[in-house]
Protein backbone atom coordinates (compact mmCIF):
# COMPACT_ATOMS: atom_id res chain seq x y z
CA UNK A 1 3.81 -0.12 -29.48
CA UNK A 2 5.50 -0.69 -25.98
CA UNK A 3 7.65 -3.50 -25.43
CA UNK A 4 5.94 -5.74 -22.25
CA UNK A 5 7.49 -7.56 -19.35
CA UNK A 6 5.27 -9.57 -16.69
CA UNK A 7 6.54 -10.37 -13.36
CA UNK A 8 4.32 -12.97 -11.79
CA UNK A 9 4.67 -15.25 -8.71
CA UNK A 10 4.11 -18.96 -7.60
CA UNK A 11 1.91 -17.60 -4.78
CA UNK A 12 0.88 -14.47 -2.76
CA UNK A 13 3.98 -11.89 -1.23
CA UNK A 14 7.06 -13.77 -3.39
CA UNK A 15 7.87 -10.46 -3.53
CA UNK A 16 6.61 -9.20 -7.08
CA UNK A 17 5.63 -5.66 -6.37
CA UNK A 18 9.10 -4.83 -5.26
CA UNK A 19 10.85 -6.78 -7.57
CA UNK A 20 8.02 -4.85 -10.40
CA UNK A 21 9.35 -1.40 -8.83
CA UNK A 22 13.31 -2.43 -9.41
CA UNK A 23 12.66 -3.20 -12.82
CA UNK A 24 10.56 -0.24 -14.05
CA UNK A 25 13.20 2.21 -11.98
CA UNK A 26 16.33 0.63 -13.48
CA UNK A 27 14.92 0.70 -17.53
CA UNK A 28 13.63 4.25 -16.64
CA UNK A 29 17.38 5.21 -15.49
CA UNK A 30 18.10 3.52 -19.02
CA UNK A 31 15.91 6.66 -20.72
CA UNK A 32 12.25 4.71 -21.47
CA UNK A 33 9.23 5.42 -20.87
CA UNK A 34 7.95 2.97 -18.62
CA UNK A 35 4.80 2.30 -16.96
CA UNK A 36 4.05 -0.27 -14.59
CA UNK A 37 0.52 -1.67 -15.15
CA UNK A 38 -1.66 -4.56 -13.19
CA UNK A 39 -4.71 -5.47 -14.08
CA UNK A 40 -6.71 -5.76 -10.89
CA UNK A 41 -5.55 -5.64 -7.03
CA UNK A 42 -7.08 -6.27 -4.04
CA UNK A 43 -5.76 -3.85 -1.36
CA UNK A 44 -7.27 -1.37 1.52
CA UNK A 45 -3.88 0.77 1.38
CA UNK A 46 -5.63 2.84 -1.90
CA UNK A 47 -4.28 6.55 -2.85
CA UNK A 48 -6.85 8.86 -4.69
CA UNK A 49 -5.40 10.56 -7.55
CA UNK A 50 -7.56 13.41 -9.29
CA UNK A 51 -8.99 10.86 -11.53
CA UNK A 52 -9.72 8.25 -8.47
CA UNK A 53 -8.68 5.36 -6.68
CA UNK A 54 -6.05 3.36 -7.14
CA UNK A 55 -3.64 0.84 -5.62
CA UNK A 56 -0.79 2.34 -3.23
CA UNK A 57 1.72 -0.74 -5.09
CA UNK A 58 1.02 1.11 -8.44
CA UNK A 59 1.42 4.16 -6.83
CA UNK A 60 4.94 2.79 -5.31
CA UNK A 61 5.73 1.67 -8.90
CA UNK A 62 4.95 5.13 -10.46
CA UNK A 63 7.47 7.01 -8.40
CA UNK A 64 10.02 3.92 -9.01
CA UNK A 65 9.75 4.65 -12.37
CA UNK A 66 9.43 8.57 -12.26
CA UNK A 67 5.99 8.44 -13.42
CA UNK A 68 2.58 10.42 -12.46
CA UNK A 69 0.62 7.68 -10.84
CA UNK A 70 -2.45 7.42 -13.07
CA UNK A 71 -5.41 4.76 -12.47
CA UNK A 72 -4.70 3.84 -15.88
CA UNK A 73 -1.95 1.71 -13.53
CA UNK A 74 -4.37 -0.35 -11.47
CA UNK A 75 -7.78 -0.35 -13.31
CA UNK A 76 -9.61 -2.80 -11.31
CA UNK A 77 -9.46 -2.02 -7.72
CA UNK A 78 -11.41 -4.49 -5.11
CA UNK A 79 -11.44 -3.17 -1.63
CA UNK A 80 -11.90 -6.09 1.17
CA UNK A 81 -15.29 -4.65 2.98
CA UNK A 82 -15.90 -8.34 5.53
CA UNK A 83 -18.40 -10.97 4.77
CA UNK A 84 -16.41 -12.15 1.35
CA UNK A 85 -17.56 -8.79 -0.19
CA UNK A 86 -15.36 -6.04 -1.75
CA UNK A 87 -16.37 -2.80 -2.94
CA UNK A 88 -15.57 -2.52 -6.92
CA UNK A 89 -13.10 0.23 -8.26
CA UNK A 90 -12.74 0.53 -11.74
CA UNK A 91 -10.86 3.35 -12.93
CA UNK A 92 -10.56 5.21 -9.90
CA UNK A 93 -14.26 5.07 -9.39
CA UNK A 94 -16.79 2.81 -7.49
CA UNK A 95 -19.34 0.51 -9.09
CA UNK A 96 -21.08 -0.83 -6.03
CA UNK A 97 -20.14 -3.93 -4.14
CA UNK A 98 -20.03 -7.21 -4.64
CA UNK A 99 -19.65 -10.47 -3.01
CA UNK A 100 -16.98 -12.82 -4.34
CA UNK A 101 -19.51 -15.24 -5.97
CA UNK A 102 -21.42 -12.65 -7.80
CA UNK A 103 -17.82 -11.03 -8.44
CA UNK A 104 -16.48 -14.13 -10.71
CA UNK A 105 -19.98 -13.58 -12.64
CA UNK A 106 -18.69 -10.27 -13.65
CA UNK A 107 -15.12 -10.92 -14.43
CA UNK A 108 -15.78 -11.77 -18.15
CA UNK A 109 -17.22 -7.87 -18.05
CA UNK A 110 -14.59 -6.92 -16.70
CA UNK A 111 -11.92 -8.52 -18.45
CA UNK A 112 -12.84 -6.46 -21.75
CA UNK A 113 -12.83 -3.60 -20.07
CA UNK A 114 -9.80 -3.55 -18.41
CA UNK A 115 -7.83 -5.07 -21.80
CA UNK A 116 -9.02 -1.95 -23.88
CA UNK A 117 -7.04 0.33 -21.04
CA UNK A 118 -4.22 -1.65 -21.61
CA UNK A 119 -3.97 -1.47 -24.95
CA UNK A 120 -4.14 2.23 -24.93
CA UNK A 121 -1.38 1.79 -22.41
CA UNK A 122 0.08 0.05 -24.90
CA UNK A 123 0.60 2.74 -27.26
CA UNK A 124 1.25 5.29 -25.52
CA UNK A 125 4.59 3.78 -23.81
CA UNK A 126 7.88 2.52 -24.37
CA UNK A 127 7.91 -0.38 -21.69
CA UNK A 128 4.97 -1.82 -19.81
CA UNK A 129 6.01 -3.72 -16.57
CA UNK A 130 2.95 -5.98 -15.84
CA UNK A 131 2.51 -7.44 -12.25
CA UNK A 132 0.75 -10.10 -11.39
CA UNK A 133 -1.38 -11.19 -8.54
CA UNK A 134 -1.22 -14.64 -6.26
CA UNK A 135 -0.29 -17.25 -7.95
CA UNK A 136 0.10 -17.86 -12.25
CA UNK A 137 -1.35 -21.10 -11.50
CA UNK A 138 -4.58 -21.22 -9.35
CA UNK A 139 -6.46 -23.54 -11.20
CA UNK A 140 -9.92 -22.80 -10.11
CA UNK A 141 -9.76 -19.56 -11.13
CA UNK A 142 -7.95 -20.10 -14.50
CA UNK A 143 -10.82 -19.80 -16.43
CA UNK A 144 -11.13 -16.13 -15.71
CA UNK A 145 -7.50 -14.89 -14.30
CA UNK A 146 -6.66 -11.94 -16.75
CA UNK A 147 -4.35 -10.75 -14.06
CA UNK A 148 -1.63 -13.54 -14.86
CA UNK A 149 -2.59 -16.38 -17.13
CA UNK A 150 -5.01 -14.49 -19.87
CA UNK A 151 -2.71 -11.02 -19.96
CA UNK A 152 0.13 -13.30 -20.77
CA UNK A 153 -1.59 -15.82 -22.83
CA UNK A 154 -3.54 -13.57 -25.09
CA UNK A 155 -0.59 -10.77 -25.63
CA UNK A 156 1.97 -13.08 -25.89
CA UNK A 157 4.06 -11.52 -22.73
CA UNK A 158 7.26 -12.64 -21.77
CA UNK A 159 7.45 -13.34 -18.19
CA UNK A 160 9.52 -13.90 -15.10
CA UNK A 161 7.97 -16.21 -12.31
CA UNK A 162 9.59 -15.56 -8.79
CA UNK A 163 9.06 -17.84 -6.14
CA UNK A 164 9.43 -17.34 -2.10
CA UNK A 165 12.43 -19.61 -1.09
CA UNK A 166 12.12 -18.06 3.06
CA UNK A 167 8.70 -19.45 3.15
CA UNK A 168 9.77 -23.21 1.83
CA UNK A 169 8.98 -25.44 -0.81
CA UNK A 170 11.01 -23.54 -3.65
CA UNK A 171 10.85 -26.55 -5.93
CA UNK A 172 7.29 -27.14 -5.95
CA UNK A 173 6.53 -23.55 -6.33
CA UNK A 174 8.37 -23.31 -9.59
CA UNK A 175 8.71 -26.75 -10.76
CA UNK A 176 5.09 -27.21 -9.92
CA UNK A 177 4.12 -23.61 -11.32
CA UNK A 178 5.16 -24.25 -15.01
CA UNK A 179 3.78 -27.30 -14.86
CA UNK A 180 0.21 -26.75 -14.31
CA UNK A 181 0.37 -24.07 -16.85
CA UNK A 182 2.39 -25.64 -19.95
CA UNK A 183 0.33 -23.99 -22.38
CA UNK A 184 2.14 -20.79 -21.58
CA UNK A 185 5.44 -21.92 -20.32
CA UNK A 186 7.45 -21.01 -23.65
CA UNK A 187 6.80 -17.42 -23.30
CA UNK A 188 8.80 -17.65 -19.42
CA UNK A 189 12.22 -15.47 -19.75
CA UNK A 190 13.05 -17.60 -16.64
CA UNK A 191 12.64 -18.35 -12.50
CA UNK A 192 14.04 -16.04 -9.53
CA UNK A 193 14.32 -17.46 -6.29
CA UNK A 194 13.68 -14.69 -3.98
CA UNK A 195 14.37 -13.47 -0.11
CA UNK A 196 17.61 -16.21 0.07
CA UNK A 197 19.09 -16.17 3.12
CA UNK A 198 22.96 -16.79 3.04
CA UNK A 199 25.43 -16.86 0.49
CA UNK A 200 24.16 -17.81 -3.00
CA UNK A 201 26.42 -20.58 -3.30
CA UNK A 202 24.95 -22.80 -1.09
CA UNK A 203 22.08 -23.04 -3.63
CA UNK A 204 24.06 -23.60 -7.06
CA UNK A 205 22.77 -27.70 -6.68
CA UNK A 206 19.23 -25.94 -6.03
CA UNK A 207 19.52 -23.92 -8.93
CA UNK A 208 21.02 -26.79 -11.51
CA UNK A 209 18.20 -28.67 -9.94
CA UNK A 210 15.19 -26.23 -11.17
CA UNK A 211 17.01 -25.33 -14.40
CA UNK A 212 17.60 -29.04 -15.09
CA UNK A 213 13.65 -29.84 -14.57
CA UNK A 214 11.87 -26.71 -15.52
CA UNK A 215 14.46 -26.24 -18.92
CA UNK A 216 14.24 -22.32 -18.30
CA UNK A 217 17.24 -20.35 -17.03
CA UNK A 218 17.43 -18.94 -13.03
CA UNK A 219 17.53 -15.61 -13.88
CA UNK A 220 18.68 -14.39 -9.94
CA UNK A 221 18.53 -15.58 -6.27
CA UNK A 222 17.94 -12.94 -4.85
CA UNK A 223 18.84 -12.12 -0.97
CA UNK A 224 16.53 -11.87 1.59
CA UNK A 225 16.34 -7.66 1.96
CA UNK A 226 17.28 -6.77 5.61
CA UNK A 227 14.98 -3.78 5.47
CA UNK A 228 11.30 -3.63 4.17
CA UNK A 229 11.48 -0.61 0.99
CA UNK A 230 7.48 -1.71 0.26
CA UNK A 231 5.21 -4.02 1.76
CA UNK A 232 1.66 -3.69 -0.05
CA UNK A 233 -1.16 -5.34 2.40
CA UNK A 234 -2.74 -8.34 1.06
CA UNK A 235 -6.98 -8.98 1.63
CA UNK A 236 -6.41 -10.25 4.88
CA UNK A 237 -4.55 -6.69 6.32
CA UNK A 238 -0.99 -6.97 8.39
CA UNK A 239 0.98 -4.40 9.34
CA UNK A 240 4.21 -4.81 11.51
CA UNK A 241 3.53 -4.58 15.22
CA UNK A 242 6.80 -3.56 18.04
CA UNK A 243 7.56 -1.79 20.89
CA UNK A 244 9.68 0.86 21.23
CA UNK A 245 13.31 0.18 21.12
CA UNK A 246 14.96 3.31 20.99
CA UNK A 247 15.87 6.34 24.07
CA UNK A 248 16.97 8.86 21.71
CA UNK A 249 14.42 8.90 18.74
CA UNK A 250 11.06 10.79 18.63
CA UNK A 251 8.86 7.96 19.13
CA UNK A 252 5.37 7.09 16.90
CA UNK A 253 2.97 4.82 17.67
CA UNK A 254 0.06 3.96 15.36
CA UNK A 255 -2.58 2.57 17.18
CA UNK A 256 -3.13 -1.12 16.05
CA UNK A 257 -7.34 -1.21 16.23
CA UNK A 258 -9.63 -3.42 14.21
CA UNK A 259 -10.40 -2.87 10.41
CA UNK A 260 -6.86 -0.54 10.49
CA UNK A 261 -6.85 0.96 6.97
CA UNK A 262 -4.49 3.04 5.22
CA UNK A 263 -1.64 2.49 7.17
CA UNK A 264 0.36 3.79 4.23
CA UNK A 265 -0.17 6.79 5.27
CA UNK A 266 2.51 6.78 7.45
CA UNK A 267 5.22 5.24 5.27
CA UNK A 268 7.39 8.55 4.59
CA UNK A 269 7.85 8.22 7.91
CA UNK A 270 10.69 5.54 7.13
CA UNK A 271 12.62 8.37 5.30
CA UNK A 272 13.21 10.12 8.79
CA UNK A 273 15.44 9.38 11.81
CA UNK A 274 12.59 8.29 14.32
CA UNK A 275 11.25 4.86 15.70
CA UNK A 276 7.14 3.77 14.12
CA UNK A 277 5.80 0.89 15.51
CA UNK A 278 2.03 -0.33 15.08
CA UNK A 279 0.67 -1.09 18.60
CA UNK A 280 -2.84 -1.69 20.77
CA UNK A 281 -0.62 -1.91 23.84
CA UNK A 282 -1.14 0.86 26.54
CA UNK A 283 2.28 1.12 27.82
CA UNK A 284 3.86 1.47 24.14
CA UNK A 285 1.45 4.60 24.14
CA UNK A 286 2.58 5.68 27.55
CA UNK A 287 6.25 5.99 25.81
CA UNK A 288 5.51 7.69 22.52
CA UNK A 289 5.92 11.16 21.84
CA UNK A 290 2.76 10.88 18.92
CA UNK A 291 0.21 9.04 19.09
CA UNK A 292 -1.46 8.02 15.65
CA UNK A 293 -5.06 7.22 15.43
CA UNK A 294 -4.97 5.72 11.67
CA UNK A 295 -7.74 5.10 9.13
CA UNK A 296 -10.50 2.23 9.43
CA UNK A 297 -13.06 0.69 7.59
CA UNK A 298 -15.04 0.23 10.51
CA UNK A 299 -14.97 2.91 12.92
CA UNK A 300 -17.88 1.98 14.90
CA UNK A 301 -16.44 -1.39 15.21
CA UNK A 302 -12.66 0.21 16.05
CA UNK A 303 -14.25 2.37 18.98
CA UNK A 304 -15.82 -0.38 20.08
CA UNK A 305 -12.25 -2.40 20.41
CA UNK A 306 -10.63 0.69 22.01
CA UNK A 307 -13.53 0.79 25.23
CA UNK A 308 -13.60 -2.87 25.24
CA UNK A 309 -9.37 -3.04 25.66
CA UNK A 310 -9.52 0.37 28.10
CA UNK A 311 -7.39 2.33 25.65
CA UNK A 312 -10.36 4.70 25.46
CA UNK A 313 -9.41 6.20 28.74
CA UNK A 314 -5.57 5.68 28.23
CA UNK A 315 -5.90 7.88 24.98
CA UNK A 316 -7.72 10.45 26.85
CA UNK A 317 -5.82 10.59 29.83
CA UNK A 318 -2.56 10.95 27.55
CA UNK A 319 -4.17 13.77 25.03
CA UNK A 320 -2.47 16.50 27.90
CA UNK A 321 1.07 14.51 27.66
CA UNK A 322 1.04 13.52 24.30
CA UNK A 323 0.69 15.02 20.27
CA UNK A 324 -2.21 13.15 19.20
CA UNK A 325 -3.71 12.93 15.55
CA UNK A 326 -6.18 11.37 14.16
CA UNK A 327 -6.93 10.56 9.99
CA UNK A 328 -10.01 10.19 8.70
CA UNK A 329 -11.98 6.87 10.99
CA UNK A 330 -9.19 8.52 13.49
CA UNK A 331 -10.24 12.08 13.20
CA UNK A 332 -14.08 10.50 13.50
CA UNK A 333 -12.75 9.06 16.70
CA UNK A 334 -11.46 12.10 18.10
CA UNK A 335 -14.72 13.67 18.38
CA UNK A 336 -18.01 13.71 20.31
CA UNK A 337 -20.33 11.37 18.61
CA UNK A 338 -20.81 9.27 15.92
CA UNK A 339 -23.70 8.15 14.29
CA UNK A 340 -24.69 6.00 11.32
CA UNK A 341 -28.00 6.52 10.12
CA UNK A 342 -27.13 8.65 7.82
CA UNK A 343 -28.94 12.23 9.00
CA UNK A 344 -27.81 14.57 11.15
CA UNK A 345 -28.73 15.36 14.37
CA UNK A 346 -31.19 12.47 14.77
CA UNK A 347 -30.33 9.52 17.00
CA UNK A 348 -27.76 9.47 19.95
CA UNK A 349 -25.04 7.98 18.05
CA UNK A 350 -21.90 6.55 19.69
CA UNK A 351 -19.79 9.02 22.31
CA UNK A 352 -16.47 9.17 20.74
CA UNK A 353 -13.35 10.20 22.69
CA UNK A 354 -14.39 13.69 22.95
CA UNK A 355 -11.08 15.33 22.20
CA UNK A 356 -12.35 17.46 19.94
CA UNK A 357 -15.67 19.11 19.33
CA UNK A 358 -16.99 17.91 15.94
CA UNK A 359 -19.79 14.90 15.33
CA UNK A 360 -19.36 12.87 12.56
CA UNK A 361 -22.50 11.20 10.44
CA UNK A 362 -22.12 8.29 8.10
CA UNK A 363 -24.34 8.79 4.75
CA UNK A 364 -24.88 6.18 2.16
CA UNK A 365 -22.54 8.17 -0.94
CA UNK A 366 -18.70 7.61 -0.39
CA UNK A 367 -16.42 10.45 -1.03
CA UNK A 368 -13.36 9.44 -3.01
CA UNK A 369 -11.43 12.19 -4.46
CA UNK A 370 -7.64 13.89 -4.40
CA UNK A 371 -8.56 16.96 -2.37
CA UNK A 372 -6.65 19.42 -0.17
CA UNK A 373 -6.79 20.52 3.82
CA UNK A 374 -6.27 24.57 4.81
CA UNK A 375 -4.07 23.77 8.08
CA UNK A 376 -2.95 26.67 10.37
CA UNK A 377 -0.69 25.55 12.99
CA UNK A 378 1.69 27.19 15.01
CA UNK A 379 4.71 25.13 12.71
CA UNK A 380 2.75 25.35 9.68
CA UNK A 381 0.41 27.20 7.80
CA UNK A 382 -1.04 26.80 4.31
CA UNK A 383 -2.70 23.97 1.76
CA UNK A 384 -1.69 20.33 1.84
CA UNK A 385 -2.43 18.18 -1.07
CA UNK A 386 -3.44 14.82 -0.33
CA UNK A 387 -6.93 12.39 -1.09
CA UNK A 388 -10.01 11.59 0.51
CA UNK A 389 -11.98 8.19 1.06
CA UNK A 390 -14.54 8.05 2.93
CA UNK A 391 -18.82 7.40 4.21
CA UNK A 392 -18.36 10.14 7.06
CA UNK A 393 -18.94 13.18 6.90
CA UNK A 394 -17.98 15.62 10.10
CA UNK A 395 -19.42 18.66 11.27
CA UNK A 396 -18.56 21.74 14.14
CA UNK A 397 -20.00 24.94 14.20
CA UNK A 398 -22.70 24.42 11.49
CA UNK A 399 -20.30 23.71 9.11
CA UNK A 400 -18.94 20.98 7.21
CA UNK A 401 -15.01 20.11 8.44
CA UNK A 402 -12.01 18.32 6.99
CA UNK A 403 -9.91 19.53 9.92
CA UNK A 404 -9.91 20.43 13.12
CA UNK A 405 -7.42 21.14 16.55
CA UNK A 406 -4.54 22.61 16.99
CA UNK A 407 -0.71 21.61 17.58
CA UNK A 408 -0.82 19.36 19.86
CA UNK A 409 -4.25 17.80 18.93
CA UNK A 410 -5.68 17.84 15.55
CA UNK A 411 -7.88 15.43 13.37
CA UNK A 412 -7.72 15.32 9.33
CA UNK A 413 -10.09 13.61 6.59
CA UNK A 414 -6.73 13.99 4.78
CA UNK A 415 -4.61 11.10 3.95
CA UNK A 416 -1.43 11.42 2.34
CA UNK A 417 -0.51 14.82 4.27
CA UNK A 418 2.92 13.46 5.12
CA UNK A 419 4.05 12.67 1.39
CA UNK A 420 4.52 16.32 1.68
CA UNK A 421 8.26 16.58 2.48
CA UNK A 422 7.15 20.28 3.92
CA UNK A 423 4.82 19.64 6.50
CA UNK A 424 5.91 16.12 7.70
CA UNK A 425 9.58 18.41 8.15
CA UNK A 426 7.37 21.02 9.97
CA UNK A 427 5.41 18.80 11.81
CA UNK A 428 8.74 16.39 13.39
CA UNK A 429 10.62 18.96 14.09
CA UNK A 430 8.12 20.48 16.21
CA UNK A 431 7.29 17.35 17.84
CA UNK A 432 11.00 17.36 18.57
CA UNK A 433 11.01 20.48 20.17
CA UNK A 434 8.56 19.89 22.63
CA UNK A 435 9.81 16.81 23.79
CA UNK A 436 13.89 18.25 23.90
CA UNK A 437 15.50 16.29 20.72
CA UNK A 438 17.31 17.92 18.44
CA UNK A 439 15.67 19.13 14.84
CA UNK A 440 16.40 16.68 11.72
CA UNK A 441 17.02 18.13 8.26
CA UNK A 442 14.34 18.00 5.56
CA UNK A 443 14.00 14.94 3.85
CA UNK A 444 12.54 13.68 0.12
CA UNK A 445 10.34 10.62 0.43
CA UNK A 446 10.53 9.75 -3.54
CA UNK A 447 14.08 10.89 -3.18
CA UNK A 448 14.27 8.05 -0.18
CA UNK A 449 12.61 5.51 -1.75
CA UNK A 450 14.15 5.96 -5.35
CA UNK A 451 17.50 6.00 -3.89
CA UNK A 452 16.33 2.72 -1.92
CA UNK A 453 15.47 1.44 -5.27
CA UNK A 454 18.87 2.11 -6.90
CA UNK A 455 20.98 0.74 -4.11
CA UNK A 456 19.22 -2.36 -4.29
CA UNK A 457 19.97 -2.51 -8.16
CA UNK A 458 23.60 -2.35 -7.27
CA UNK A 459 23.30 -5.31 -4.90
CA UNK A 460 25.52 -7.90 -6.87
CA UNK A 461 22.74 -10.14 -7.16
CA UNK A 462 19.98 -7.99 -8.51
CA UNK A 463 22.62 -6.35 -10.59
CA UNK A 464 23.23 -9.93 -12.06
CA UNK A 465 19.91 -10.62 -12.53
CA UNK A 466 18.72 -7.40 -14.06
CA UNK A 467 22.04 -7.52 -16.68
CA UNK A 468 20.61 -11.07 -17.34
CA UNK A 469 17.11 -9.64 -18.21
CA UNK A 470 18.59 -7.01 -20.50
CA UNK A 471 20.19 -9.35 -22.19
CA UNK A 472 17.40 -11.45 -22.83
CA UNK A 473 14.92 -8.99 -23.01
């Protein structure tokens, strides 16, 4: 039977996916088997593994720990679809939707369900790292929460609670956190105060403060991290919006539309030596070298946004300049026509930007699957592994299409294509070319991110913290 850990948080974005990652990397360095595990997640940034969907922060975790990702990981997987309604994953495959209210009637269903995976979970590792989600102490929701308080409660977990000093209010968010939940209080290892700016110091009276009212031990303050290794979205979808910066970097701009989803898909591109930045602004366009058109769970509504901000014409007028690719809502958006009444070739559907040939038709069953794309380009040629997720289907030529273009234009139903250290190499370095910079050497993304991982466990203060948890752990 594993050994279990819980990392849970005074609120939403303290910081607990990353700080779940550290942990199940540095005991897997340590030679167990560990396997990070939470219970239910609401995301839109989800990666299909041969058995399904799951969450991309599980995925994250998996490769932190040098794991498979399995949707044994994340079992319960709601997906934000608008009007307080989510579509319902549960081991890697949809059950319908739901709206919240009708949600909460199911949770007790749920609950069972997702317990029995993690007892099998259980016993078939060394060390489960549980995170949680929100906040351990939402007391409307108690009843039900077997993402924090019932996992802990009913399995006897020990658990860390980290709080979000940058955002204010440290003391009442873990002060106020194990009081509202005393019942389980006994089985806390301890507080972190996480994302401190300055030097740790200037928060020992803080600290003798917390540990003086709470009677638990401050396991770590830990700093503020200059650079983002993972940000999971949250229900409410952010991603970081810029301009360009930079003269001598191949530039990448991901256009910033309405019901954006999967933006993840472009995170390896942190392991390279060029400049991303999320944008709906036409002149950031006018200086990229690629243009992105990303995922979205909307695309009617997102080519909709792009006519009504005239960056329908901008993206057309720079397709002869510009590389320009578009995944899956994008790729629908780079074609003729879309239409949603599920049958093709019936009404006049929706002229898309008309880069490319193909029509796409929305039908009522959702394709959700890992799957692969056949690409021949002129800087690569061959199968790329990736996953699908998607309503659309998109046709040319009386066939049935995943892809489509060519080097300097080309649309996908593909996400994940650049996790493949191959063809994102293949793919810069041609960019590079054509627009005169000098080619890059091939990089690992789980190399980047795992090396990431253990730099930040030699930071003095997560070092501290994580000897601290071995020791009482």
């Amino acid at each position: 039977m594993a050994k279990i850990l819980a990392v849970v948080g005074t609120m939403s974005s303290v910081g607990k996916s990353l700080l779940t990652a550290v942990i199940a990397h540095h005991f897997a360095q340590a030679g167990l088997k560990v396997f990070p595990f939470k219970a239910q997640n609401m995301s839109l940034n989800a990666f299909a593994t041969e058995e399904g969907e799951m969450a991309y922060a599980q995925v994250f975790q998996a490769w932190a720990a040098g794991r498979k990702p399995t949707v044994e990981m994340n079992p319960l997987l709601l997906k934000p679809m608008g009007n307080l309604t989510s579509e319902i994953i549960f081991l890697g495959q949809s059950e319908g939707k739901l709206s919240s209210a009708a949600f909460r009637r199911f949770k007790a269903h749920y609950k069972e369900r997702v317990f029995e995976v993690f007892e099998k979970v259980l016993a078939e590792n060394e060390l489960v790292v549980v995170e949680g989600a929100g906040s351990l102490a939402e007391l409307n929701l108690l009843k039900d929460d077997f993402v924090n308080y019932e996992i802990i409660k009913r399995y006897q977990i020990p658990y860390i609670l980290v709080g979000d000093i940058d955002r204010g209010g440290i003391f009442a968010q873990i002060w106020g956190t194990y009081e509202l939940v005393p019942d389980i209080k006994d089985y806390s290892l301890g507080f972190v105060v996480n994302k401190f700016r300055g030097a740790p110091g200037l928060f020992e009276e803080g600290v003798k403060i917390l540990e003086e009212r709470t009677q638990k031990p401050c396991l770590g303050v830990l700093p503020h991290l200059q650079e983002s290794v993972f940000e999971e979205d949250s229900a409410s979808l952010g991603a970081p919006k810029g301009r360009f910066l930079s003269e001598g970097k191949l530039r990448l701009a991901v256009v910033y539309y309405p019901h954006l989803s999967n933006y993840l898909d472009f995170d390896p591109f942190r392991s390279e030596e060029v400049e991303l930045i999320y944008t709906a602004e036409k002149e950031e366009l006018q200086k990229a070298h690629v243009i992105f058109l990303p995922g979205s769970k909307n695309t009617l509504a997102s080519l909709e946004f792009l006519k009504r901000e005239n960056l329908f014409q901008t993206i057309r007028q720079l397709a002869h300049q510009k590389i320009i690719v578009g995944i899956c809502g994008g790729f629908q958006l780079l074609g003729k026509v879309i239409r949603d009444d599920g049958v093709e070739n019936q009404s006049p559907g929706e002229e898309a930007l008309s880069l490319l040939p193909h029509e796409t038709v929305f039908f009522p069953e959702k394709i959700a699957t890992a799957s692969r794309a056949r690409i021949k380009l002129p800087f690569f040629a061959g199968e790329v592994p990736g996953f699908e997720i998607r309503y659309g289907r998109s046709f040319w030529a009386g066939e049935e299409i995943n892809f489509l273009g060519d080097a300097h234009l080309w649309g996908t139903y593909l996400h994940g294509l650049f996790y493949h250290d191959d063809f994102r190499h293949a793919f810069l370095n041609f960019a590079r070319e054509k627009f005169g910079l000098p080619p890059r050497p091939k990089t690992s993304f789980v190399g980047y991110l795992q090396k990431k991982l253990a730099a930040i466990a030699q930071e003095k203060a997560f070092k501290t913290f994580l000897n601290r948890l071995e020791r009482l752990f």
